[in-house]
Protein backbone atom coordinates (compact mmCIF):
# COMPACT_ATOMS: atom_id res chain seq x y z
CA UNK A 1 0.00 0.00 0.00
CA UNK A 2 2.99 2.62 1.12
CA UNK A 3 4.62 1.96 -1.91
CA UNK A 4 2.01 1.85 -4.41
CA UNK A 5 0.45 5.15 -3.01
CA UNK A 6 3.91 6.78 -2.91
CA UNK A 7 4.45 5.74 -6.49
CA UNK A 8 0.73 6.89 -7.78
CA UNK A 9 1.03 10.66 -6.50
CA UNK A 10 5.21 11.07 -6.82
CA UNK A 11 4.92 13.48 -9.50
CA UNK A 12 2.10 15.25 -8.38
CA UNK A 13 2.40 18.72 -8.21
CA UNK A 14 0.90 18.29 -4.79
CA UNK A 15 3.77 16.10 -3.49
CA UNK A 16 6.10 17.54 -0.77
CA UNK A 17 10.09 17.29 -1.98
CA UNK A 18 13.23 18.14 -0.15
CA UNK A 19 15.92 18.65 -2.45
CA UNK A 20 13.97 17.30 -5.41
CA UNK A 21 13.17 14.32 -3.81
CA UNK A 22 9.81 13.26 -2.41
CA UNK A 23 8.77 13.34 1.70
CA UNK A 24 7.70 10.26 3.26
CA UNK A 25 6.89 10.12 7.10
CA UNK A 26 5.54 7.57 9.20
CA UNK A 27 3.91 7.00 12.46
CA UNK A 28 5.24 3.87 14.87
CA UNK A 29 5.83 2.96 18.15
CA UNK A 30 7.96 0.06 17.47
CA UNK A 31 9.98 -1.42 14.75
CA UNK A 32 7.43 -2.32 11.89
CA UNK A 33 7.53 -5.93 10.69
CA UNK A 34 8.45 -5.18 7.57
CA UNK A 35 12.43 -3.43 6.52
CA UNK A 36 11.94 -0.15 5.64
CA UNK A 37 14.73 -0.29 3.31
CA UNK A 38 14.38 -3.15 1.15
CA UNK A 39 10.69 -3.89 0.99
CA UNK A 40 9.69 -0.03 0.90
CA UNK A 41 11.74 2.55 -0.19
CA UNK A 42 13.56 0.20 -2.91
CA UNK A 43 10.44 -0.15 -4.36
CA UNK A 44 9.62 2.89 -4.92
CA UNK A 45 10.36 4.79 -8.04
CA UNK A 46 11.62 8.24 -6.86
CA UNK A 47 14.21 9.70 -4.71
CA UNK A 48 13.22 9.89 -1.35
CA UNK A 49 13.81 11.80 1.50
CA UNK A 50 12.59 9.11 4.74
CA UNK A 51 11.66 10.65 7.87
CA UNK A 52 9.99 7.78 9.99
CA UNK A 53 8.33 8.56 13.14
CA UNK A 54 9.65 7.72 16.64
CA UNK A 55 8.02 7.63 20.07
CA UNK A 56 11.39 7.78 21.23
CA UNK A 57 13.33 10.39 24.16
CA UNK A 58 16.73 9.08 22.99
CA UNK A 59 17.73 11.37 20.42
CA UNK A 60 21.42 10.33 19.86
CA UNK A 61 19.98 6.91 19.61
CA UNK A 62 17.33 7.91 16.80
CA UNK A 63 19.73 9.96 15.03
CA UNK A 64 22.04 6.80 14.72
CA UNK A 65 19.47 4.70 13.09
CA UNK A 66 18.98 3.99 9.33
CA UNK A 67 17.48 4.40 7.31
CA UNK A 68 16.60 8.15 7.65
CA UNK A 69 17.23 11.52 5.82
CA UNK A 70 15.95 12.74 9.35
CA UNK A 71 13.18 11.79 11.95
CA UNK A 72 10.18 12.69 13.72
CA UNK A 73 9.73 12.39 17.24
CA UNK A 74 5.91 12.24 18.34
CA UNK A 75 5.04 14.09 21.74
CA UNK A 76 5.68 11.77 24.52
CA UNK A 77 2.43 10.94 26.35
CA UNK A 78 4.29 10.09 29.64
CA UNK A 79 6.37 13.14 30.07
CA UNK A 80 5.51 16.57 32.22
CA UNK A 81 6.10 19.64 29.71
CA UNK A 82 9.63 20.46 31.38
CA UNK A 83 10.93 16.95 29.97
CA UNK A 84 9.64 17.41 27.02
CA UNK A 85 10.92 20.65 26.42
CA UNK A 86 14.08 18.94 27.30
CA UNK A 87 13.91 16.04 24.86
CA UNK A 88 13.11 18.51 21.96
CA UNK A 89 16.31 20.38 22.92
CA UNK A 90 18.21 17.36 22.48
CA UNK A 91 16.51 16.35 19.35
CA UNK A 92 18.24 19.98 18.12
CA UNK A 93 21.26 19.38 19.27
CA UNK A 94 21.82 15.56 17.76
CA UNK A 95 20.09 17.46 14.05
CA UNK A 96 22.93 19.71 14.64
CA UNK A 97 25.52 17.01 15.78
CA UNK A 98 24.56 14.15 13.00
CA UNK A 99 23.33 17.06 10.13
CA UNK A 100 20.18 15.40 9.61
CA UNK A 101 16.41 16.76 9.09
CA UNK A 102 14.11 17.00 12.91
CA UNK A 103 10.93 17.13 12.30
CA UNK A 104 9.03 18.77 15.62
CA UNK A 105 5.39 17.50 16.44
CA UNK A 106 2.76 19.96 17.50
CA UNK A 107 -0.89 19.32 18.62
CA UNK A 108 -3.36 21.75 20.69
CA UNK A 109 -4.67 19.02 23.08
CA UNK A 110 -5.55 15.79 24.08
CA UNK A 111 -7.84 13.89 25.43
CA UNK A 112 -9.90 10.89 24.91
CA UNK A 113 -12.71 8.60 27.15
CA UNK A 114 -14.12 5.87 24.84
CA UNK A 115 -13.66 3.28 27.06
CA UNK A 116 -11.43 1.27 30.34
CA UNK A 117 -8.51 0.98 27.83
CA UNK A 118 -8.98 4.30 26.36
CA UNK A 119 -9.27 6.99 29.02
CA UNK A 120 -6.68 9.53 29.09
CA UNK A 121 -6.07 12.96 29.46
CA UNK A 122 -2.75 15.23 28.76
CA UNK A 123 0.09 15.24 31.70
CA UNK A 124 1.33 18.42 29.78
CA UNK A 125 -1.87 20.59 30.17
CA UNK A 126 -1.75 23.75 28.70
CA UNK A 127 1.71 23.84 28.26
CA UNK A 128 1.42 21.41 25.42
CA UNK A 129 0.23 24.27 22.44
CA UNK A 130 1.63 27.71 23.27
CA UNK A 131 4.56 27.04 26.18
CA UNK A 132 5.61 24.37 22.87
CA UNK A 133 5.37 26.35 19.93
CA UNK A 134 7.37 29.30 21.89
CA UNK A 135 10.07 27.08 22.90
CA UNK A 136 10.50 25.22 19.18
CA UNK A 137 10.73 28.86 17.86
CA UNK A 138 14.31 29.20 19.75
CA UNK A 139 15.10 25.96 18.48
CA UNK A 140 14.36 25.99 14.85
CA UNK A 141 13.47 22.52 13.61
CA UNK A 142 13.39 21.96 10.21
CA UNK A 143 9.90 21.28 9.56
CA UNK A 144 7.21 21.28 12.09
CA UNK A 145 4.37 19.16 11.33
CA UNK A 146 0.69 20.53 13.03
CA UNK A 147 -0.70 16.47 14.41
CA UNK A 148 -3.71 15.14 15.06
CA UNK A 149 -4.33 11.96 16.88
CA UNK A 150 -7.59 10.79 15.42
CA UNK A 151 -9.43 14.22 15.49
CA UNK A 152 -12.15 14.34 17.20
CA UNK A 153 -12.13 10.82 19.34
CA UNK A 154 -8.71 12.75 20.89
CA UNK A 155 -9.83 16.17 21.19
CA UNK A 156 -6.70 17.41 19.00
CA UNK A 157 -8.60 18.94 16.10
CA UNK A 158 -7.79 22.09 14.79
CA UNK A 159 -10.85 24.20 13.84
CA UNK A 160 -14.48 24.06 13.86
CA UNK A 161 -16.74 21.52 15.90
CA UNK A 162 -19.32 20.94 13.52
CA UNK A 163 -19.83 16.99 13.59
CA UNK A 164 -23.40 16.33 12.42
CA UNK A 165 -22.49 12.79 12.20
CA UNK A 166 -21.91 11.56 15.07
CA UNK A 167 -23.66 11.92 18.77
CA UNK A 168 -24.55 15.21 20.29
CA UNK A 169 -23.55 13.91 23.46
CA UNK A 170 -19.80 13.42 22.81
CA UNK A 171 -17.45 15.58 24.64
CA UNK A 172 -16.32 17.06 21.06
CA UNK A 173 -19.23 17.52 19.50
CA UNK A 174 -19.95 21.62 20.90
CA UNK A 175 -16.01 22.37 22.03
CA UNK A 176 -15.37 24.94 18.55
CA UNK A 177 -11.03 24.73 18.54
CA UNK A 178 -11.41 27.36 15.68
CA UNK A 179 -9.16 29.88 17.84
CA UNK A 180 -6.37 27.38 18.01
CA UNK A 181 -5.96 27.35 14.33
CA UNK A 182 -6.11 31.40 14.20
CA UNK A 183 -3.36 30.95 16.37
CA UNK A 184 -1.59 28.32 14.66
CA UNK A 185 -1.40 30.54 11.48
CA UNK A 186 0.05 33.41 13.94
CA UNK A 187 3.01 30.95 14.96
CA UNK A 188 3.64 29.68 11.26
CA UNK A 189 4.14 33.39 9.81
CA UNK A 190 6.34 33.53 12.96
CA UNK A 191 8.41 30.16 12.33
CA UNK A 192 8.56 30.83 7.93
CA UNK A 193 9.95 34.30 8.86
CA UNK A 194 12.53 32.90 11.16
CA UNK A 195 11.21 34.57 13.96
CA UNK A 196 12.71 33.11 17.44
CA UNK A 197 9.68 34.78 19.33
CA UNK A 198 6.93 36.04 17.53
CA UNK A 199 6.52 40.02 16.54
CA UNK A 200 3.00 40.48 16.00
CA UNK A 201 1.57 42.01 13.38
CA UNK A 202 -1.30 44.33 13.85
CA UNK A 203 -3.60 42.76 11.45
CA UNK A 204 -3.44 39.45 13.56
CA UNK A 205 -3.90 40.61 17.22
CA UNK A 206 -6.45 39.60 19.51
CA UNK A 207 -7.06 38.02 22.83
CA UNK A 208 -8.04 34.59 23.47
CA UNK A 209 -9.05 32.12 26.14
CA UNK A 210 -9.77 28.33 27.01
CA UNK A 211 -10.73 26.66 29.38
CA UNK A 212 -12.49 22.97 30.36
CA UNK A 213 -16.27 23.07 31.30
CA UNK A 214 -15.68 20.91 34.89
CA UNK A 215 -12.95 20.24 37.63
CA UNK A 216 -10.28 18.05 36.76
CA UNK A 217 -11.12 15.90 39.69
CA UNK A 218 -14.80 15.82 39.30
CA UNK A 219 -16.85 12.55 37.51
CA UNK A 220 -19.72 13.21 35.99
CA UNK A 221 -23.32 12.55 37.51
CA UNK A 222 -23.05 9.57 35.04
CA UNK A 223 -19.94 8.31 34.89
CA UNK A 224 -19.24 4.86 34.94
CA UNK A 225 -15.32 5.21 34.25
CA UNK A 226 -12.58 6.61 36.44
CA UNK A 227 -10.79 9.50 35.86
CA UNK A 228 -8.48 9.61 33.23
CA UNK A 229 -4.82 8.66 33.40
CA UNK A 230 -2.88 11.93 33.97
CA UNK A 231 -6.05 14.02 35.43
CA UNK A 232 -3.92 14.92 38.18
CA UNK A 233 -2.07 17.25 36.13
CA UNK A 234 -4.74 19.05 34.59
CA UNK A 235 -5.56 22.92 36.36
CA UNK A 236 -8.45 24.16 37.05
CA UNK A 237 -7.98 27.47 35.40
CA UNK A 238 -9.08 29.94 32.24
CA UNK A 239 -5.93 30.11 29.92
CA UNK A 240 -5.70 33.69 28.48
CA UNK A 241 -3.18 34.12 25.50
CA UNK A 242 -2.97 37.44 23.93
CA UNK A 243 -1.42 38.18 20.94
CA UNK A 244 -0.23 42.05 21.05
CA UNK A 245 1.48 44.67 18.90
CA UNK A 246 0.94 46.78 21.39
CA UNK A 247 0.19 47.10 24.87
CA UNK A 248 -3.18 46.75 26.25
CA UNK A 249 -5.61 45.87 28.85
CA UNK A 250 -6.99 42.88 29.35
CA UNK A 251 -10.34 42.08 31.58
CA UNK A 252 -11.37 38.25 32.25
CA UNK A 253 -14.21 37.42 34.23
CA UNK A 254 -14.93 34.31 35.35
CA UNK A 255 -18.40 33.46 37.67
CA UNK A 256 -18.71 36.62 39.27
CA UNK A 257 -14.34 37.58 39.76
CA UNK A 258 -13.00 40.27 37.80
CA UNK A 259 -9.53 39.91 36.61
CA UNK A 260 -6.92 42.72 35.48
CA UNK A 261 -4.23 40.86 33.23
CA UNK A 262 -1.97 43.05 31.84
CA UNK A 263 -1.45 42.57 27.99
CA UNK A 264 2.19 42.83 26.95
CA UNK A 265 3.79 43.24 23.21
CA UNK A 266 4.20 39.79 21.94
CA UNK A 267 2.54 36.44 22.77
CA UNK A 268 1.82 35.95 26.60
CA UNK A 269 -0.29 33.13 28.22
CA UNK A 270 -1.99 33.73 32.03
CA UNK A 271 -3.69 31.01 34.07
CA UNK A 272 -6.50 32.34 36.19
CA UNK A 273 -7.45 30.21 38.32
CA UNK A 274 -11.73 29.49 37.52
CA UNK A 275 -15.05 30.62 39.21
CA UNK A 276 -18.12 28.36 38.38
CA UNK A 277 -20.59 30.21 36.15
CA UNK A 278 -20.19 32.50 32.93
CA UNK A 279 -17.26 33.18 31.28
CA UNK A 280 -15.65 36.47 29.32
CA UNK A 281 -12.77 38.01 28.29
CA UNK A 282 -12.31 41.81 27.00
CA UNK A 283 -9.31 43.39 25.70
CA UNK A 284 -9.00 47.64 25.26
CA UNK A 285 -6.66 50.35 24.01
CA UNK A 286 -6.87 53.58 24.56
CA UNK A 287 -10.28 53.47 25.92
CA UNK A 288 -11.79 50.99 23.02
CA UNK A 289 -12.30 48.13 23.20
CA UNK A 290 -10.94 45.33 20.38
CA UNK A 291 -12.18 42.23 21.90
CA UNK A 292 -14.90 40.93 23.24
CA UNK A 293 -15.35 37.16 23.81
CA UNK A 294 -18.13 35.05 26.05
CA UNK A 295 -17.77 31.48 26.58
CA UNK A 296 -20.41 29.05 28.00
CA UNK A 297 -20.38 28.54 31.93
CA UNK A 298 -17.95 26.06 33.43
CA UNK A 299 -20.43 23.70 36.18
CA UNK A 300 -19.47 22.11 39.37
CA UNK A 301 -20.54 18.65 38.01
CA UNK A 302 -21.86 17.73 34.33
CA UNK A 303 -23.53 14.25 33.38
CA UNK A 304 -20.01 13.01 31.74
CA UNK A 305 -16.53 14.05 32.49
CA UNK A 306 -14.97 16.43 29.76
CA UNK A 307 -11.19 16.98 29.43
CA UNK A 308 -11.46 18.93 26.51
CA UNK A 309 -11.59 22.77 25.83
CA UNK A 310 -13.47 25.63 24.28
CA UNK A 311 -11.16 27.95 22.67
CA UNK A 312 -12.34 31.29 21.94
């Protein structure tokens, strides 16, 4: 299947090339029963430039391996976001050390409750979107690949939550991600240009917030699973990240607290820690005001536990 696919669309103007030659990636979490080399990319009837996936931490390890123009380390499910900071700075330095291609992962979140054996929840939190994208900026991988793991089953879609498909009751099915894209194509500009923290431009500013809809610790009314792995890392609080050319003042209110939050040049992110009830966020200049966001009300309790976020 690899092969014949890889052969079918090789000349496509579509096709992504590195020096003339043709991308292929892969996802796996273990050596695939199959050689990469001989019953793969032999086959195939281009040059290509192989950058298999690893769920790997050891980077001098992975950048020994062949075959591989380069690799691409997925995010590491089991690792706080300090370590994985760390393992993406050694993923630089061995790029740097064995001159071949890193490929950095990015997602905006993750979570998933389908069942016993699929119930999990992000140890990195909030720090897995911006705190990431800030901190590959400095580092300058090659290529940075925006991943999804399944969508909508994982809560790490980018963009709208229309899903007419499926159940109204899923813990996707109302949570819009359409700000985390907005903010994706911030960060691109950002990494294209070369930037190692991002200048904003006027045109793109704006304020935005997310948040979860129910404690971290808290099952639903109708729960018959346990929390999910990892729940102990989540916070309980609204995530503001404001994207500024300019100063301003930003106002969040959450149930009935008011919060200043002072809005620096640049990209910032604030945790404010929740009240139950409705949810807003304002941002002025000068006495106007530029945005003005409401969000639905996070609850005490709801009928199922929800790990994901609204993003607004």
């Amino acid at each position: 299947m690899v092969v014949r696919l890889t052969n079918q669309y090789a000349n496509s103007s579509a096709q992504f090339k590195i020096d003339g030659k043709l991308v292929l990636s892969s996802f796996q979490t273990n050596p695939p029963a199959w050689n990469w080399q001989t019953d793969v990319l032999d086959k195939i009837n281009s040059p290509v430039f192989f950058i298999p996936g690893t769920l790997s931490d050891n980077a001098e390890q992975v950048f020994s391996q062949t075959p591989g123009d380069g690799f691409f380390p997925w995010i590491h499910p089991t690792k706080i976001a300090q370590q994985e900071a760390d393992t993406d700075s050694s993923y630089a330095a061995q790029r740097d050390a064995k001159q071949k291609v890193w490929m950095a992962p990015i997602t905006p979140w993750v979570f998933k409750r389908f069942n016993a054996d699929n119930n999990w929840s992000q140890s990195q939190d909030d720090a897995i979107f911006i705190d990431r994208w800030q901190h590959l900026l400095q580092l300058k991988p090659d290529l940075i690949e925006v991943v999804t793991w399944n969508d909508w089953g994982e809560s790490s879609y980018v963009g709208p939550a229309d899903i007419t498909d499926l159940s109204p009751t899923s813990y996707w099915d109302t949570l819009d991600h359409s700000a985390f894209l907005k903010m994706t194509s911030i960060f691109i500009k950002a990494y294209k240009s070369g930037q190692t923290s991002v200048m904003v431009d006027p045109a793109d500013e704006d304020v935005f917030f997310f948040y979860r809809l129910q404690p971290a610790s808290t099952l639903g009314v109708l729960d018959t699973l346990p929390l999910p792995l990892d729940a102990q890392y989540l916070k309980d609080d609204v995530f503001v990240v404001s994207f500024l050319a300019s100063e301003a003042n930003i106002t969040l209110t959450t149930g009935g607290n008011v919060h200043q939050i002072s809005g620096a040049v640049g990209v910032n992110k604030v945790a404010v820690p929740w009240t139950f009830g409705e949810q807003s966020l304002n941002a002025q200049r000068n006495g106007q005001t530029f945005v003005n966001k409401k969000g639905p009300n996070i609850w005490k309790q709801l009928g199922q536990y929800n790990g994901n976020v609204i993003v607004l």
